[in-house]
PDB file of N, CA and C in Angstrom:
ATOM      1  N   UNK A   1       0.838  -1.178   0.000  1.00  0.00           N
ATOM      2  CA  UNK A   1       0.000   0.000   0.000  1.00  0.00           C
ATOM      3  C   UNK A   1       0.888   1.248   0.000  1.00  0.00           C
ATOM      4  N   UNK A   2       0.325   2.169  -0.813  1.00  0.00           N
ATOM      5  CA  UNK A   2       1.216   3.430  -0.724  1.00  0.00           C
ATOM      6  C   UNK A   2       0.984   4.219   0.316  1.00  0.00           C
ATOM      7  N   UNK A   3       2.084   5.429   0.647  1.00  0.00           N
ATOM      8  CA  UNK A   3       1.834   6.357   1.955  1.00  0.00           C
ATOM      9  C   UNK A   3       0.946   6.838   1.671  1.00  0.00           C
ATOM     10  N   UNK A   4      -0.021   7.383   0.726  1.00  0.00           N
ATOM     11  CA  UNK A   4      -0.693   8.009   0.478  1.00  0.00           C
ATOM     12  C   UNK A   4      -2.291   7.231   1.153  1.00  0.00           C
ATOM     13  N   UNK A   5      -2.015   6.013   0.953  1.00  0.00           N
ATOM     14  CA  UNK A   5      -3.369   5.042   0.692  1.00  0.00           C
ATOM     15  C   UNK A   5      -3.615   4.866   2.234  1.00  0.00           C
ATOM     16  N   UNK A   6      -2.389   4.634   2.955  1.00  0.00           N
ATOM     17  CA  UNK A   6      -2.147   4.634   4.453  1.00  0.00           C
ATOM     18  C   UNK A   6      -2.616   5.855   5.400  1.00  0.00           C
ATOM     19  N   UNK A   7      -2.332   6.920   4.583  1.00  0.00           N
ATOM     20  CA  UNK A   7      -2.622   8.664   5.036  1.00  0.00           C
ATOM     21  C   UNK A   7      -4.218   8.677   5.020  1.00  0.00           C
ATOM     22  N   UNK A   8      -4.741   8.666   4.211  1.00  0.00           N
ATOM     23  CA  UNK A   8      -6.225   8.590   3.888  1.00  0.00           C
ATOM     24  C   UNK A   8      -6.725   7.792   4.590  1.00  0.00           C
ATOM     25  N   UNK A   9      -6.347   6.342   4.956  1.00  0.00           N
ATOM     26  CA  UNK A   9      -6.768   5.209   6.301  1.00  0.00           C
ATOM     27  C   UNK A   9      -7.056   5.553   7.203  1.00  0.00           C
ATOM     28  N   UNK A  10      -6.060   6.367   8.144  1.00  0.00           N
ATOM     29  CA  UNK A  10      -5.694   6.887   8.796  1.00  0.00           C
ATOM     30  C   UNK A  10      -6.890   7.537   9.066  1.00  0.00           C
ATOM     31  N   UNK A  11      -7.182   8.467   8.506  1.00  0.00           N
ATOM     32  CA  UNK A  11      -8.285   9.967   8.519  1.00  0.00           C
ATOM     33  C   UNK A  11      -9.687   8.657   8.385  1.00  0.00           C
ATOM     34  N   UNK A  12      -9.937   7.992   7.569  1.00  0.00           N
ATOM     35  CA  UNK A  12     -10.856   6.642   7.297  1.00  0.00           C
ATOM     36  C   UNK A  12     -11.202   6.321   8.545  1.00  0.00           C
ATOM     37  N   UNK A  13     -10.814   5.604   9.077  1.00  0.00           N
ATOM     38  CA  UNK A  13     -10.563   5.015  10.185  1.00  0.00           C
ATOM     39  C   UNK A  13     -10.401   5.483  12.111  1.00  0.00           C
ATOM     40  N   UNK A  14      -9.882   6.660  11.740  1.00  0.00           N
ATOM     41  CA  UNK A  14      -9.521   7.625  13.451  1.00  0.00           C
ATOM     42  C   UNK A  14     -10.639   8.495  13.258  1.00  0.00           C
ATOM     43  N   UNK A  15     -11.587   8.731  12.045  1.00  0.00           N
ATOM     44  CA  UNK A  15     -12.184  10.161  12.443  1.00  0.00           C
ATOM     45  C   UNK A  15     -13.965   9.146  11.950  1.00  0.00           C
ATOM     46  N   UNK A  16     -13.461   7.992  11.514  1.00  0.00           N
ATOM     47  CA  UNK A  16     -15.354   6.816  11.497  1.00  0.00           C
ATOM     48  C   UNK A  16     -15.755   7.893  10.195  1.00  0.00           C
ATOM     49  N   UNK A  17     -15.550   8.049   8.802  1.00  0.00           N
ATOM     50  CA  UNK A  17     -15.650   8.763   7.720  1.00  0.00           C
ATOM     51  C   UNK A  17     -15.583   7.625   6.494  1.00  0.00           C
ATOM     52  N   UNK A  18     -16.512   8.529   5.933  1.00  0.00           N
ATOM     53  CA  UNK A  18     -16.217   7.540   4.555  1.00  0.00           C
ATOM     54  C   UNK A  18     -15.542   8.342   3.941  1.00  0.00           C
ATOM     55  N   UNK A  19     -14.282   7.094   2.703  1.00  0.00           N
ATOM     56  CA  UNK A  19     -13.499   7.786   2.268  1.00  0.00           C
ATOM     57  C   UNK A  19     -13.394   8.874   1.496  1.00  0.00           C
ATOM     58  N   UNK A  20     -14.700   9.398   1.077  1.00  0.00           N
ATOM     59  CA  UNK A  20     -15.022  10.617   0.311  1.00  0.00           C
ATOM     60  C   UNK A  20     -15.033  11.801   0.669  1.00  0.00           C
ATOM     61  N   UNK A  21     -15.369  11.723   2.127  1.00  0.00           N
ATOM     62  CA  UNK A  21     -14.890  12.602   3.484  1.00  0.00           C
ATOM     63  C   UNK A  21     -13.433  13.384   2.934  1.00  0.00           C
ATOM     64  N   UNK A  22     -13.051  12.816   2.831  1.00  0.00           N
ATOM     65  CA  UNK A  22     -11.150  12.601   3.309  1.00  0.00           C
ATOM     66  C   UNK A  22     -10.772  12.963   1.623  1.00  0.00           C
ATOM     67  N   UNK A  23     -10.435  14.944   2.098  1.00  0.00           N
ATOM     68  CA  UNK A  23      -9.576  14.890   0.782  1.00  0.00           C
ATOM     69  C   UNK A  23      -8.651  16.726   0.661  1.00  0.00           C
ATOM     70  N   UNK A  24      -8.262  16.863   0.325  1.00  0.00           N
ATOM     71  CA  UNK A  24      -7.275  18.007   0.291  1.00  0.00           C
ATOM     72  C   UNK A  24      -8.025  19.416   0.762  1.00  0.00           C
ATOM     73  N   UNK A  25      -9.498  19.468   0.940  1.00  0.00           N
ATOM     74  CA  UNK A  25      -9.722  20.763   1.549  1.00  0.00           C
ATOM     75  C   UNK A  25     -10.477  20.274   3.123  1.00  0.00           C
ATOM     76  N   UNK A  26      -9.699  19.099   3.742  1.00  0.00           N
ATOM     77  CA  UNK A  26     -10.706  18.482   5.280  1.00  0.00           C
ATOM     78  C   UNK A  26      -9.670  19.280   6.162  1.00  0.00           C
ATOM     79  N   UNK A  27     -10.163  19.887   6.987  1.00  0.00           N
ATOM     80  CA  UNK A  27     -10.007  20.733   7.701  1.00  0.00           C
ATOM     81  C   UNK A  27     -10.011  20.428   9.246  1.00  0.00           C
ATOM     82  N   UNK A  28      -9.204  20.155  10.486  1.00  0.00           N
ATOM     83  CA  UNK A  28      -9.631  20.129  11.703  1.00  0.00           C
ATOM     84  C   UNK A  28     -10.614  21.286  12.254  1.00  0.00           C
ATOM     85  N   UNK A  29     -12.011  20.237  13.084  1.00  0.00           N
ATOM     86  CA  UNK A  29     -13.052  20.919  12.747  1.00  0.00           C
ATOM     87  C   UNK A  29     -14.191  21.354  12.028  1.00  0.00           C
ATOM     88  N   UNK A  30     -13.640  20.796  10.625  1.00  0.00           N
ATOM     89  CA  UNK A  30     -14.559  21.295   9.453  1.00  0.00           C
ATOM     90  C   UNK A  30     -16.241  20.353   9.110  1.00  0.00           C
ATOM     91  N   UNK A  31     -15.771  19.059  10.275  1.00  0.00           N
ATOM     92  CA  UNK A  31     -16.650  18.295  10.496  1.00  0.00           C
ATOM     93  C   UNK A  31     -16.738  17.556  11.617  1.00  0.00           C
ATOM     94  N   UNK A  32     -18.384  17.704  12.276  1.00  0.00           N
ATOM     95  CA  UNK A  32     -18.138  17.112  13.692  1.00  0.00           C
ATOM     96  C   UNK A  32     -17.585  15.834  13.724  1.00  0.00           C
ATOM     97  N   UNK A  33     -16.850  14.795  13.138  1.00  0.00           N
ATOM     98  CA  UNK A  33     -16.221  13.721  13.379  1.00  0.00           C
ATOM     99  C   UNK A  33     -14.742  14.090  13.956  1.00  0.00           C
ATOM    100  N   UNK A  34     -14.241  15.096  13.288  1.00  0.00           N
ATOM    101  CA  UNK A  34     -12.778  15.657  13.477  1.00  0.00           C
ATOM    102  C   UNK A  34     -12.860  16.374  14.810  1.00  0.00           C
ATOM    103  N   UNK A  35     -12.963  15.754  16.402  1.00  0.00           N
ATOM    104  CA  UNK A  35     -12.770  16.573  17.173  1.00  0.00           C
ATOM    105  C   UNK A  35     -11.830  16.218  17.824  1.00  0.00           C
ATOM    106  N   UNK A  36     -11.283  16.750  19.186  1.00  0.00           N
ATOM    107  CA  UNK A  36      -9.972  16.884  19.674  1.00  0.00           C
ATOM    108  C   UNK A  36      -9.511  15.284  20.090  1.00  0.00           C
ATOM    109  N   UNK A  37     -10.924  14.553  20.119  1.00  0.00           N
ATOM    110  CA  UNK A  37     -10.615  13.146  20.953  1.00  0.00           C
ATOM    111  C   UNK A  37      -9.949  12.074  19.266  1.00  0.00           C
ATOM    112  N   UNK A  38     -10.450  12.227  18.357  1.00  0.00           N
ATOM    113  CA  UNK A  38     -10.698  11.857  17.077  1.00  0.00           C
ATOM    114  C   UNK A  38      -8.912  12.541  16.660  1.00  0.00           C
ATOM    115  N   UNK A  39      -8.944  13.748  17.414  1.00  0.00           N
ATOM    116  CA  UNK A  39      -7.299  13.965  16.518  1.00  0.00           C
ATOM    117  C   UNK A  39      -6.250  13.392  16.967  1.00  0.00           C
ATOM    118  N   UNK A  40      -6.616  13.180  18.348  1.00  0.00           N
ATOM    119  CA  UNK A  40      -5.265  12.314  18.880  1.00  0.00           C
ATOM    120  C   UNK A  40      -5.602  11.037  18.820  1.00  0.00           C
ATOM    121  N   UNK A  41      -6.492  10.326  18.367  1.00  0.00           N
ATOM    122  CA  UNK A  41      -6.727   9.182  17.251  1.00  0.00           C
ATOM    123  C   UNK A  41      -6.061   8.855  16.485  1.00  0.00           C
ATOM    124  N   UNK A  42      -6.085  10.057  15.627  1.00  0.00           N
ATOM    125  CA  UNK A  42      -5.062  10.255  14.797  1.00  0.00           C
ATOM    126  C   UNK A  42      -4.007  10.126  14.005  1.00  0.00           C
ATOM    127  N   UNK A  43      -3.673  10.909  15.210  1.00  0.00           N
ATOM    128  CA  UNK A  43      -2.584  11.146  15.536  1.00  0.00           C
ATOM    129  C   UNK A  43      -1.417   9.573  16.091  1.00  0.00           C
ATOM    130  N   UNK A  44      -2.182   9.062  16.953  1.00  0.00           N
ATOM    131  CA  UNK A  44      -2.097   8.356  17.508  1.00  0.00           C
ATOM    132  C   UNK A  44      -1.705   6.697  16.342  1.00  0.00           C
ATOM    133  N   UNK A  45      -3.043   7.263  15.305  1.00  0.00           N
ATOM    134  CA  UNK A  45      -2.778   5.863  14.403  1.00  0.00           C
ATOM    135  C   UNK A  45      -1.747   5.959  12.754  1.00  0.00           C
ATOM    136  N   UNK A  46      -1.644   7.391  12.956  1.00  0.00           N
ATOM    137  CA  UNK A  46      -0.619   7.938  12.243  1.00  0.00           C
ATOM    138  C   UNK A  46       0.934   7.521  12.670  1.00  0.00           C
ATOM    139  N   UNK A  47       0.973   7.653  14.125  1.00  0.00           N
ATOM    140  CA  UNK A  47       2.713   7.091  14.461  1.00  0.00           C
ATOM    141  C   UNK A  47       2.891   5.535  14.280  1.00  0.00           C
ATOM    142  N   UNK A  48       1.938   4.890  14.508  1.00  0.00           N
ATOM    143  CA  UNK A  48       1.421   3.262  14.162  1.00  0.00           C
ATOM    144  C   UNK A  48       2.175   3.087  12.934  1.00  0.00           C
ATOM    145  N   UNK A  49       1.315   3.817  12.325  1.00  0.00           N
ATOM    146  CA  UNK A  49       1.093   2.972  10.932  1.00  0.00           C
ATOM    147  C   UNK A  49       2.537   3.771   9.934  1.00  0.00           C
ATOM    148  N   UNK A  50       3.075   4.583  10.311  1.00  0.00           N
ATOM    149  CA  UNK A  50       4.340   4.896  10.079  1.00  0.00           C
ATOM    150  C   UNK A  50       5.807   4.805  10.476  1.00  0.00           C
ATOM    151  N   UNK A  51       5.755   4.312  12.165  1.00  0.00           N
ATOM    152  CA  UNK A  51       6.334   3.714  12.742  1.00  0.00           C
ATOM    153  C   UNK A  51       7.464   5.242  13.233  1.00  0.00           C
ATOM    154  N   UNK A  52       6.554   5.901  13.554  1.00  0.00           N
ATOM    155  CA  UNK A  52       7.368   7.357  13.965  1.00  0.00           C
ATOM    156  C   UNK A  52       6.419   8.273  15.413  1.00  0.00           C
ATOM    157  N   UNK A  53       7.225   9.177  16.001  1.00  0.00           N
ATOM    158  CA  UNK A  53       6.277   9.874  16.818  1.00  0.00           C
ATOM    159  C   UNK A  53       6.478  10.634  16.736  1.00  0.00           C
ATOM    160  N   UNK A  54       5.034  12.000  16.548  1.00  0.00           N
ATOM    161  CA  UNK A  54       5.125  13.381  16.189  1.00  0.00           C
ATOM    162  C   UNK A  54       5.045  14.200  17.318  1.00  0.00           C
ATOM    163  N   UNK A  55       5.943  14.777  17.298  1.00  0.00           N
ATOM    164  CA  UNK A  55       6.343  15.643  18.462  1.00  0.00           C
ATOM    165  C   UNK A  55       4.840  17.070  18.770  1.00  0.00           C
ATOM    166  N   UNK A  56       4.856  17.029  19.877  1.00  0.00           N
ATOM    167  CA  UNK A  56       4.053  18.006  20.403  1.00  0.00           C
ATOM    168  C   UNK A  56       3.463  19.277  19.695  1.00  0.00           C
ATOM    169  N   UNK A  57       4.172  20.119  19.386  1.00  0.00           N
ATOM    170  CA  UNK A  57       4.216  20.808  18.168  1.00  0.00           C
ATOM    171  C   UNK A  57       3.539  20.907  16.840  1.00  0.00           C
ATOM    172  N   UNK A  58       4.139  19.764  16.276  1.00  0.00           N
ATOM    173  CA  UNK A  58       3.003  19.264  15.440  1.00  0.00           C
ATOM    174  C   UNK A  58       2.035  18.531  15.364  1.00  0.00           C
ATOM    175  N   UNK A  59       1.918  18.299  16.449  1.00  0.00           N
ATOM    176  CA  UNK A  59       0.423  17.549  16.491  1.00  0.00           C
ATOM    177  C   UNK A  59      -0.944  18.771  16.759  1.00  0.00           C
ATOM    178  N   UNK A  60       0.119  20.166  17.498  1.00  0.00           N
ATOM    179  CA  UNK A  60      -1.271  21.481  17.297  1.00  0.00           C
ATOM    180  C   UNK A  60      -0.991  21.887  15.905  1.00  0.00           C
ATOM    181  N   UNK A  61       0.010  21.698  15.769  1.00  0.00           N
ATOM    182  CA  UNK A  61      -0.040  22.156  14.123  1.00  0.00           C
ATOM    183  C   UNK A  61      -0.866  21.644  12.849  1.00  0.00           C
ATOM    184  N   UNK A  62      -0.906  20.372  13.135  1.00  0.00           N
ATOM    185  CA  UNK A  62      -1.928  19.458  12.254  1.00  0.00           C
ATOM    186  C   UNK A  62      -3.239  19.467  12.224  1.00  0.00           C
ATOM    187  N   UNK A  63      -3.959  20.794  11.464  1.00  0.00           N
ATOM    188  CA  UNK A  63      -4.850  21.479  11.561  1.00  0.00           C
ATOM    189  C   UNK A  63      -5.810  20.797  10.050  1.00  0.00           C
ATOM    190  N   UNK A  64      -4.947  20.528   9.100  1.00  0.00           N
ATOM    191  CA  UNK A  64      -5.803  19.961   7.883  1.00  0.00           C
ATOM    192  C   UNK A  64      -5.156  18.596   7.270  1.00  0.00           C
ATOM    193  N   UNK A  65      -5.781  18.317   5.883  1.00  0.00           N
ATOM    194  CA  UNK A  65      -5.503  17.221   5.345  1.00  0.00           C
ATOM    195  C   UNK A  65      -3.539  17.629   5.003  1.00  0.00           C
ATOM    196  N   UNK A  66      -4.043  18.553   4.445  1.00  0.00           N
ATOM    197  CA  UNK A  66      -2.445  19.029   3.450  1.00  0.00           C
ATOM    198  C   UNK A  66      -1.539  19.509   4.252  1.00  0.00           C
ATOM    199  N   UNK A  67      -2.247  20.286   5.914  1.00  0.00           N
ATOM    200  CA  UNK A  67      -0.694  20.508   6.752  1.00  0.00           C
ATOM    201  C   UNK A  67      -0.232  19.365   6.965  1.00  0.00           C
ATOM    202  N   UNK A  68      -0.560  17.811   7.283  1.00  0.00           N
ATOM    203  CA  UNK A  68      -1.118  16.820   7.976  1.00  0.00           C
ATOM    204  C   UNK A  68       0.417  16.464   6.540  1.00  0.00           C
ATOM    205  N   UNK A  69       0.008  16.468   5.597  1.00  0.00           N
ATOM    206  CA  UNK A  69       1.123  16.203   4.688  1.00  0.00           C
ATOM    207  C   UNK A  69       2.669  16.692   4.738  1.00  0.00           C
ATOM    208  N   UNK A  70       2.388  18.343   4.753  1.00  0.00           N
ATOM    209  CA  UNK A  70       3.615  18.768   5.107  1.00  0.00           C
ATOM    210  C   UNK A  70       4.384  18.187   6.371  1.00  0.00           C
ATOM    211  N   UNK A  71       3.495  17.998   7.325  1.00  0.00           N
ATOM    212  CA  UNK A  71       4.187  17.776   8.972  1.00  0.00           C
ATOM    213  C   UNK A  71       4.989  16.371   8.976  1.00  0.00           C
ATOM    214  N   UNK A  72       4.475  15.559   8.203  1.00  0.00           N
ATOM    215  CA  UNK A  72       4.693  14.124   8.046  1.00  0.00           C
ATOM    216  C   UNK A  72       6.190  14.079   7.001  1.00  0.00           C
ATOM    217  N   UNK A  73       6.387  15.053   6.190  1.00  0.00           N
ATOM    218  CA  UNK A  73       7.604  15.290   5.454  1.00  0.00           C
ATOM    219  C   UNK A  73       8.900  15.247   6.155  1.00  0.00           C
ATOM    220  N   UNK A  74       8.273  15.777   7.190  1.00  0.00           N
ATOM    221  CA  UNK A  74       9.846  16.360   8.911  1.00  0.00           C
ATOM    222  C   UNK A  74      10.094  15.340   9.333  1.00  0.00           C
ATOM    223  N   UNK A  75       9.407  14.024   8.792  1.00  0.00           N
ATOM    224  CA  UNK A  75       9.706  12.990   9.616  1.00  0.00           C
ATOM    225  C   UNK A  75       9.815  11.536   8.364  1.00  0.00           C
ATOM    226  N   UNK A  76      10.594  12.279   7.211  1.00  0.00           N
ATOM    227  CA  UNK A  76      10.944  11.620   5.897  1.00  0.00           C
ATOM    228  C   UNK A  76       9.913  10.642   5.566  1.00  0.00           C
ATOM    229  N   UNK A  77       8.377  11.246   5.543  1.00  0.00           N
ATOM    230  CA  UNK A  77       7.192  10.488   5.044  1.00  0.00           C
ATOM    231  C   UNK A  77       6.826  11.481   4.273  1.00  0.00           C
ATOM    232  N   UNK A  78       6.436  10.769   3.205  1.00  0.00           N
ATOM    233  CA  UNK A  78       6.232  11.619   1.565  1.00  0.00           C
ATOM    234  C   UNK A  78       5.451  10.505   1.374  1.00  0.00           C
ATOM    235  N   UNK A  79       3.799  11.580   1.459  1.00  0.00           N
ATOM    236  CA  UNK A  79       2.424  10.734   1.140  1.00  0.00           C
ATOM    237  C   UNK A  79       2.367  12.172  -0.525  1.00  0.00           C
TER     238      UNK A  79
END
């Protein structure tokens, strides 16, 4: 599976969305599934399934789909 396919899981799966949900303008917040318990879900199934842990910082930083991309770059994951 690609990082990409894994990234989208991720959001699939931690926030209970269908995958149509889940796409370059999803926003933390932008839907009541995405709330604070759901982000460190996340968050949470994001270090899993990448086998990394995101430092404090960016985990307030990880506000959308596409920061959610950039942040994951700092940690040589290229979805």
């Amino acid at each position: 599976m690609k990082n990409i396919e894994i990234y989208q899981n991720a959001f699939v799966e931690s926030l209970s969305v269908d995958k149509e949900t889940v796409n370059e303008k999803l926003e933390y917040g932008s839907i009541p599934e995405w709330d604070s318990i759901a982000h460190m879900s996340l968050i949470s199934e994001l270090e899993s399934k990448f086998s990394i842990s995101i430092e404090t910082d960016d985990v307030i930083d990880f506000s959308s789909f596409e920061k959610g991309k950039e942040i994951l770059k700092k940690y040589k994951i290229n979805v």
